[in-house]
N, C-alpha and C. Protein backbone atom coordinates (compact mmCIF):
# COMPACT_ATOMS: atom_id res chain seq x y z
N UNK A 1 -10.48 211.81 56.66
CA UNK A 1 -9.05 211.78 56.87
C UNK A 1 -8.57 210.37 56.57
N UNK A 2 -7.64 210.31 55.51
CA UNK A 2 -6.72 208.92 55.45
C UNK A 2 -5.26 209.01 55.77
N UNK A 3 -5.12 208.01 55.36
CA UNK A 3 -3.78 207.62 55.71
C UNK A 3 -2.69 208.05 54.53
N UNK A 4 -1.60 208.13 54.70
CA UNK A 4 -0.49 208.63 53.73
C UNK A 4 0.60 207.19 53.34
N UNK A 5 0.23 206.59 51.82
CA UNK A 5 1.38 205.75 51.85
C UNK A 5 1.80 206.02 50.44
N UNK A 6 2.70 205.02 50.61
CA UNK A 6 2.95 204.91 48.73
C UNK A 6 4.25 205.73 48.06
N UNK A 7 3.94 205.84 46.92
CA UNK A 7 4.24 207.13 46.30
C UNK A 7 4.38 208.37 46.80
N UNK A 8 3.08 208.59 47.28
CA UNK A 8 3.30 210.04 47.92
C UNK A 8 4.07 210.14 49.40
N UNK A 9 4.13 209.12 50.31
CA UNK A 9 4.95 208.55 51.41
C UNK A 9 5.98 209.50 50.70
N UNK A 10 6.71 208.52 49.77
CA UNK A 10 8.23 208.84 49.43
C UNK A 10 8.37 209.97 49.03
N UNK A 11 7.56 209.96 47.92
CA UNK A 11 7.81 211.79 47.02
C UNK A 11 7.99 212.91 48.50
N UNK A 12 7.23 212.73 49.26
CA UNK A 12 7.12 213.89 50.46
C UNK A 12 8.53 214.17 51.09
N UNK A 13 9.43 213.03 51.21
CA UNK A 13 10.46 212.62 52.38
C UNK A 13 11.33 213.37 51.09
N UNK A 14 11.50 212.68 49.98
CA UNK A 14 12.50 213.60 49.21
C UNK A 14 12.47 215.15 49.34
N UNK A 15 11.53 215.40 49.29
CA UNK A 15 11.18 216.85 49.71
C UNK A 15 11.58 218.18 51.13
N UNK A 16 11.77 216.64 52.31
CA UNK A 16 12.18 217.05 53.21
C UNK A 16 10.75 217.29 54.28
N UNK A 17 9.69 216.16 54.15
CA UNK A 17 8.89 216.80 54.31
C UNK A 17 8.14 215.00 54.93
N UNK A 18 7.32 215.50 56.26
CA UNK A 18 6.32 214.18 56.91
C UNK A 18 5.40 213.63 56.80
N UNK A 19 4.54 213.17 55.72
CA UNK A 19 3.50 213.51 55.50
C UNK A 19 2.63 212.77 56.34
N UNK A 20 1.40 213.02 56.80
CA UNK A 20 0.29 212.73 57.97
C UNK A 20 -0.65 212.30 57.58
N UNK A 21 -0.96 213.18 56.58
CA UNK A 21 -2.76 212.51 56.42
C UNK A 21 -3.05 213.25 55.05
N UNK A 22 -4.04 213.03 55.05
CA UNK A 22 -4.83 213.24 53.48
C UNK A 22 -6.49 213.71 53.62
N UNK A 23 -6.84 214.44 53.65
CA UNK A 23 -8.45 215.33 53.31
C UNK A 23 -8.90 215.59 52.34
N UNK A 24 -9.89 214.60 52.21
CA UNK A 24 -10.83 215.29 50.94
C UNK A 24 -12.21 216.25 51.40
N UNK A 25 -11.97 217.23 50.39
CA UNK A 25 -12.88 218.23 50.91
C UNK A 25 -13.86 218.78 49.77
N UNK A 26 -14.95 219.28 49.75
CA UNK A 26 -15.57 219.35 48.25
C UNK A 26 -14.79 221.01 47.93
N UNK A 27 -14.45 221.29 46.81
CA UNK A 27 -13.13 222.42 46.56
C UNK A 27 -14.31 223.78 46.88
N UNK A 28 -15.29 223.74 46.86
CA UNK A 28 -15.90 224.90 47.10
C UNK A 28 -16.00 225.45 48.17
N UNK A 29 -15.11 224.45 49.33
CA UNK A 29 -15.33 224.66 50.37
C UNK A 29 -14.00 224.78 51.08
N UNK A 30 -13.23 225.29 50.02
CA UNK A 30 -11.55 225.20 50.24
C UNK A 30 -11.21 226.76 49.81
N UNK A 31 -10.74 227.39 50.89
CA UNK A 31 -10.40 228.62 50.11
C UNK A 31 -9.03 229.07 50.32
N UNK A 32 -7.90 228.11 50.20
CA UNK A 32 -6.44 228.61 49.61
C UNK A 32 -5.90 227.91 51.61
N UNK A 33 -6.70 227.84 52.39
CA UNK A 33 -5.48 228.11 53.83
C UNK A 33 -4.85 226.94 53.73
N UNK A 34 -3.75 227.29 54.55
CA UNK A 34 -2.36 226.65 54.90
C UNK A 34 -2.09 226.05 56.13
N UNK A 35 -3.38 226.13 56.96
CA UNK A 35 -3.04 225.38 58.35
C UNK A 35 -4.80 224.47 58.19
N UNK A 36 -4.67 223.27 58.86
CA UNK A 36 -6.26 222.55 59.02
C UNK A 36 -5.93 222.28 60.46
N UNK A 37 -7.03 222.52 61.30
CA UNK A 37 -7.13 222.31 62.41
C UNK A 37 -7.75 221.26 62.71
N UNK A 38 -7.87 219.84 63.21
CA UNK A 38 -8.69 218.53 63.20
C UNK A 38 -8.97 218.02 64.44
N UNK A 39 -10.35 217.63 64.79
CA UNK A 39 -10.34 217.54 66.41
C UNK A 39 -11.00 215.95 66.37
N UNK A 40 -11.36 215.38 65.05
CA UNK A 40 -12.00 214.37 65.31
C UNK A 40 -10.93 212.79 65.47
N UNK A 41 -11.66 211.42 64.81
CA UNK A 41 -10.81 210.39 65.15
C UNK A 41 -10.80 210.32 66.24
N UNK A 42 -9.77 209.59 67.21
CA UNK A 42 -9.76 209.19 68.49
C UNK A 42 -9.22 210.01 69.29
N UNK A 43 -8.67 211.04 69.11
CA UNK A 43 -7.73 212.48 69.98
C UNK A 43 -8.99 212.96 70.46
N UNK A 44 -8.71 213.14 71.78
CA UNK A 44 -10.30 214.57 72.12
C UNK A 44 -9.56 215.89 72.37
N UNK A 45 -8.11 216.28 71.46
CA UNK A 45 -7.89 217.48 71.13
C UNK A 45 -7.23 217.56 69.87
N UNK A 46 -7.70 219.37 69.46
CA UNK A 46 -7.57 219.27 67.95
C UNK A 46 -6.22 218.91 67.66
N UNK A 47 -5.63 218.73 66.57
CA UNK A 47 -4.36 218.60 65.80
C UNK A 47 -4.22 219.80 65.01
N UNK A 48 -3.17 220.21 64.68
CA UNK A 48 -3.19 221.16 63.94
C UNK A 48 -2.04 220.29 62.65
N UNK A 49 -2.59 220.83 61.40
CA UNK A 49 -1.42 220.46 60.16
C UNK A 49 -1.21 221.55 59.48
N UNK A 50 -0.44 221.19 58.70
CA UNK A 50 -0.30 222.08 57.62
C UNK A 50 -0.17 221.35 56.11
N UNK A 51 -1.05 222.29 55.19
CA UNK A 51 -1.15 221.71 53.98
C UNK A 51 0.00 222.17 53.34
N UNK A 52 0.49 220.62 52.46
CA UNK A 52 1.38 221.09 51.75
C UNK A 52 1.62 220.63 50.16
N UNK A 53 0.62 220.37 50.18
CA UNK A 53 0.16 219.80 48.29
C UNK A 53 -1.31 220.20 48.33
N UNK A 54 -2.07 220.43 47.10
CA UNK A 54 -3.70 220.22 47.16
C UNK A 54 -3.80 219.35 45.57
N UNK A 55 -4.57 218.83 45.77
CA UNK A 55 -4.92 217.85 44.23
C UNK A 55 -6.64 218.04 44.08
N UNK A 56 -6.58 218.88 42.98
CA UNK A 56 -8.23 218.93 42.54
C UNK A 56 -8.66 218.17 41.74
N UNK A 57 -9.71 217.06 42.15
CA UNK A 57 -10.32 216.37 41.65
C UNK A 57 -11.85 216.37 41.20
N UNK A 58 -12.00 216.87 40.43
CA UNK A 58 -13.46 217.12 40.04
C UNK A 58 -14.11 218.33 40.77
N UNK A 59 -14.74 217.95 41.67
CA UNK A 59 -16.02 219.20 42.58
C UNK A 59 -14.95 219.02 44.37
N UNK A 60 -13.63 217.78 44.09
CA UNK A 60 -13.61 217.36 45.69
C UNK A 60 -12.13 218.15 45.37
N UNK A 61 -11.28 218.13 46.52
CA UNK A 61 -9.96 218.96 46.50
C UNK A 61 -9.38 217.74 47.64
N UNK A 62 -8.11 217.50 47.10
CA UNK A 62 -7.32 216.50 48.16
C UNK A 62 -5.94 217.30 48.78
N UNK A 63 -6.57 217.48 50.40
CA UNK A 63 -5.55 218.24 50.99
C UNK A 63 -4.26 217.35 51.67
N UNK A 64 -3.11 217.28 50.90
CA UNK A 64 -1.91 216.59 51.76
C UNK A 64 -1.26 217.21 52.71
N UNK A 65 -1.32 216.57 53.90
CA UNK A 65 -1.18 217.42 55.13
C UNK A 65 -0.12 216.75 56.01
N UNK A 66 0.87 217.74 56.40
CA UNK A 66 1.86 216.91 57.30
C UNK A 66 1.62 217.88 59.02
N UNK A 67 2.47 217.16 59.95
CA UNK A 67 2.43 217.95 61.39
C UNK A 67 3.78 217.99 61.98
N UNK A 68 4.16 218.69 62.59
CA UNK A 68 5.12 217.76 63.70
C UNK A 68 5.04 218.26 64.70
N UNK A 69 5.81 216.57 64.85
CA UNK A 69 5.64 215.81 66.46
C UNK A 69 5.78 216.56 67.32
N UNK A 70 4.27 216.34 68.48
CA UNK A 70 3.81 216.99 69.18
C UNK A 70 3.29 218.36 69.02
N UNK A 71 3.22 218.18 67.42
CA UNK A 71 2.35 220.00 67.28
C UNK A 71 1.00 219.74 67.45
N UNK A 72 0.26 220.97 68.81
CA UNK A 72 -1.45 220.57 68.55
C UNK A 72 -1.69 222.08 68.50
N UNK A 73 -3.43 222.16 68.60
CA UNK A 73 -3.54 223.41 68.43
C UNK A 73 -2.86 224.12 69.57
């Protein structure tokens, strides 16, 4: 899990949209869902997001993921 800046920061907000975080995942191990559930990092409860871009990169898949505030599982 990273962080969200940049470019994609902005592109998201035009959109109407928060963006949170970023997952790379190997794509074979990605099969289309729309919610990621995340329990790790420093929270000792899960987070829930929702994907709302995917970028395939080779064998890895980059999931852009936003939440909102105060959404957990």
């Amino acid at each position: 899990m990273t962080s969200i800046y940049g470019n994609e920061d902005s592109n998201a907000r035009q959109n109407g949209i928060k963006a949170s975080a970023r997952a790379i995942i190997r794509a074979e191990d990605y099969g289309g869902e729309t919610i990621l559930d995340y329990s790790g990092g420093r929270s000792t409860e899960a987070v829930r997001y929702t994907v709302y871009r995917t970028y395939l990169d080779r064998d890895n898949i980059e999931l852009y993921l936003s939440k909102k505030k105060g959404e957990q599982k």
